[in-house]
N, C-alpha and C. Protein backbone atom coordinates (compact mmCIF):
# COMPACT_ATOMS: atom_id res chain seq x y z
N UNK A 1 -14.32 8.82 -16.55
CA UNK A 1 -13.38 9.56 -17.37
C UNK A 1 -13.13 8.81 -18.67
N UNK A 2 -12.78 9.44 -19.58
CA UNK A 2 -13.18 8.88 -20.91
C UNK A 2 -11.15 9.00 -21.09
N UNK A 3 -10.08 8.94 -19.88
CA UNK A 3 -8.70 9.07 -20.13
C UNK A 3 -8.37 7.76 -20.29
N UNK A 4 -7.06 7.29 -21.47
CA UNK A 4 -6.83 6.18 -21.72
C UNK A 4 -6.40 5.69 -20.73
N UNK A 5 -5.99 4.36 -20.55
CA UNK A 5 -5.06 3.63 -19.42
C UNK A 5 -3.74 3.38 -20.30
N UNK A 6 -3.11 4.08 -19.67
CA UNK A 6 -1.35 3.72 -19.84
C UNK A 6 -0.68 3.11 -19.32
N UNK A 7 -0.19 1.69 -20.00
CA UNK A 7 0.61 0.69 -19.05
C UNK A 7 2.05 0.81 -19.51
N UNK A 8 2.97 1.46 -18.32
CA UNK A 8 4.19 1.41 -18.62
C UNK A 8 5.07 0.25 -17.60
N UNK A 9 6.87 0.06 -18.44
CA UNK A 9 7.31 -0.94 -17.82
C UNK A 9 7.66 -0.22 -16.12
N UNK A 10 7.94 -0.95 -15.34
CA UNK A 10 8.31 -0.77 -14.44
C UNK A 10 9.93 -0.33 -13.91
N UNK A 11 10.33 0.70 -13.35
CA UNK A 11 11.92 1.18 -13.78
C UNK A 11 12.84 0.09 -13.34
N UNK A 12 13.81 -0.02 -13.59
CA UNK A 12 14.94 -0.99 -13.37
C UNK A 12 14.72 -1.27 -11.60
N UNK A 13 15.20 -0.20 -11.26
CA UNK A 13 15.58 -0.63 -9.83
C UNK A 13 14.52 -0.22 -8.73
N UNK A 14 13.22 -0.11 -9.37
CA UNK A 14 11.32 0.17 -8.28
C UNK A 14 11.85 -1.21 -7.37
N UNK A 15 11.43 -1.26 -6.23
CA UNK A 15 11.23 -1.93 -5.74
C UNK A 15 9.42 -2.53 -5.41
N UNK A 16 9.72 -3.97 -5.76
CA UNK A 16 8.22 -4.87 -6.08
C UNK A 16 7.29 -4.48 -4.98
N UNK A 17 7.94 -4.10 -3.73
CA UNK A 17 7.41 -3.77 -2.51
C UNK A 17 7.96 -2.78 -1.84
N UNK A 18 7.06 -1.70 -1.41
CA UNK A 18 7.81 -0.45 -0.67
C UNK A 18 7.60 -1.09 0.54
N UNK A 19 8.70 -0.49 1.80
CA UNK A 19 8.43 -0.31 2.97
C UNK A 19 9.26 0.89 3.56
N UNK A 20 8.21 1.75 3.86
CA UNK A 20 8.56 3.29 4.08
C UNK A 20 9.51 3.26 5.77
N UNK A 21 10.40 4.21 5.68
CA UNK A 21 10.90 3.72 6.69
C UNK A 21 10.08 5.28 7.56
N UNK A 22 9.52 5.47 8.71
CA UNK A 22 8.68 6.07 9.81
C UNK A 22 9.57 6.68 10.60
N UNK A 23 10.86 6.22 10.62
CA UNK A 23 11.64 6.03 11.70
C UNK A 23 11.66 8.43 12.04
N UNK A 24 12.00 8.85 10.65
CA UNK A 24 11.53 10.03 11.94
C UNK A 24 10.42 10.80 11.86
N UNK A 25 9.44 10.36 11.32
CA UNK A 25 7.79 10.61 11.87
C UNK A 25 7.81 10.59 13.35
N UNK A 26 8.26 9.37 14.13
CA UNK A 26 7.96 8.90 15.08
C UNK A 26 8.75 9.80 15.81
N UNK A 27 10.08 9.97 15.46
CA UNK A 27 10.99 11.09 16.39
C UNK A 27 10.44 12.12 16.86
N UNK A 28 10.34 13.02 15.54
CA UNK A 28 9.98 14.45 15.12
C UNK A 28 8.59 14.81 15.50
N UNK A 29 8.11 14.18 15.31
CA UNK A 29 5.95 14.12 15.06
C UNK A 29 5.79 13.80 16.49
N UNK A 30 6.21 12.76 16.92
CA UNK A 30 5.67 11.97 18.13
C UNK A 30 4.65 11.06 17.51
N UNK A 31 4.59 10.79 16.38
CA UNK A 31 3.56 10.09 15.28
C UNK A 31 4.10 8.51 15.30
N UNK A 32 2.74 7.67 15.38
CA UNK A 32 2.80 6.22 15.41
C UNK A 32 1.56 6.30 14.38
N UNK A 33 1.52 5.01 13.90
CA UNK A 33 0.45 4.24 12.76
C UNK A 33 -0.68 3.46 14.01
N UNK A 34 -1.85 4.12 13.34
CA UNK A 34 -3.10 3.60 14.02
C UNK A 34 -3.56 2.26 14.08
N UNK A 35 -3.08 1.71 12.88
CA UNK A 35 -3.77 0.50 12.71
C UNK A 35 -2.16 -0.32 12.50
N UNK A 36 -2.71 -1.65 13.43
CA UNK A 36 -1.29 -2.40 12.95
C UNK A 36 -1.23 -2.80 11.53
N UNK A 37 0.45 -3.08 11.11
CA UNK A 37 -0.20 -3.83 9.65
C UNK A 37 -0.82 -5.48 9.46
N UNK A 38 -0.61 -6.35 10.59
CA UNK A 38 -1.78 -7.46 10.06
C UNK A 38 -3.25 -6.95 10.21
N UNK A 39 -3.78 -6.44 10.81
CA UNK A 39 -4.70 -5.84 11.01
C UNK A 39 -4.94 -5.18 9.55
N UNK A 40 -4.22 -4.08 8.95
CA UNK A 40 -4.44 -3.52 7.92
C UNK A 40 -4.46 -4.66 6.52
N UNK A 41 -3.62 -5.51 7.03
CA UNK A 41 -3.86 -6.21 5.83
C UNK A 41 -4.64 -7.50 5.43
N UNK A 42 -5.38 -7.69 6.79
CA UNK A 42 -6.44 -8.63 6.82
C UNK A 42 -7.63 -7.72 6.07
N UNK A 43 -8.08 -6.30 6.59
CA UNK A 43 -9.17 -5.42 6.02
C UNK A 43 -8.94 -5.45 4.73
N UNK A 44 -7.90 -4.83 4.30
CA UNK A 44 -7.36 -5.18 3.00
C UNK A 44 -8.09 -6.17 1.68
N UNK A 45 -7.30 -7.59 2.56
CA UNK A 45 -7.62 -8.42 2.06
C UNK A 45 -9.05 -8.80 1.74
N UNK A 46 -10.04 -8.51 2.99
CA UNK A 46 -11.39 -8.90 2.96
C UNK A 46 -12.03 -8.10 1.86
N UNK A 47 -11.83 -6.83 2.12
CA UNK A 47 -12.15 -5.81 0.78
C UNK A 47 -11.64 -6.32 -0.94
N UNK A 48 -10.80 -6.39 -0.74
CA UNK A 48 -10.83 -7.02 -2.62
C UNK A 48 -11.55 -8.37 -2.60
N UNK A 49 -11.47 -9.40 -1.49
CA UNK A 49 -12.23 -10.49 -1.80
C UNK A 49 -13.50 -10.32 -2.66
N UNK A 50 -14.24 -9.14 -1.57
CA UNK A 50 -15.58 -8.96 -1.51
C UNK A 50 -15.87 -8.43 -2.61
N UNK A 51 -14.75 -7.44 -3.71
CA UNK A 51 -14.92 -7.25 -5.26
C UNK A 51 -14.82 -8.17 -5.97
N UNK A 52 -14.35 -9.89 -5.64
CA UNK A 52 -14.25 -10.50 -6.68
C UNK A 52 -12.61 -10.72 -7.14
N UNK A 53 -11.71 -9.93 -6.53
CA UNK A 53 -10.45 -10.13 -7.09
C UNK A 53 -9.42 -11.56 -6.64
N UNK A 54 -10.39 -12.12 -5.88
CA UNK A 54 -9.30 -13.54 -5.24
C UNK A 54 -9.82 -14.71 -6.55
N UNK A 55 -10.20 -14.63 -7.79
CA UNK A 55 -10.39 -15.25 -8.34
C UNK A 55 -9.32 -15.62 -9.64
């Protein structure tokens, strides 16, 4: 895509880190997360290594 990249500031009160709360997925749905998150965030991690971004 030939669209610019727009870097804007970040709003006052974003938080640096989300953590979604599930709590009624799990009620309502009967819904749980497949993958744990160390698990997710070891794959994660291995994947950007493998682009080059741990540098």
């Amino acid at each position: 895509s030939n669209a610019p990249v727009v870097y804007k500031d970040p709003v006052v009160d974003d938080p640096k880190q989300r953590r979604p709360d599930i709590t009624l997925a799990k009620f309502w749905l009967n819904w749980e997360p497949k993958v744990s998150l160390p698990l997710k965030h070891r794959n994660e991690s291995s994947y950007w290594i493998s682009l080059g971004f741990n540098k």
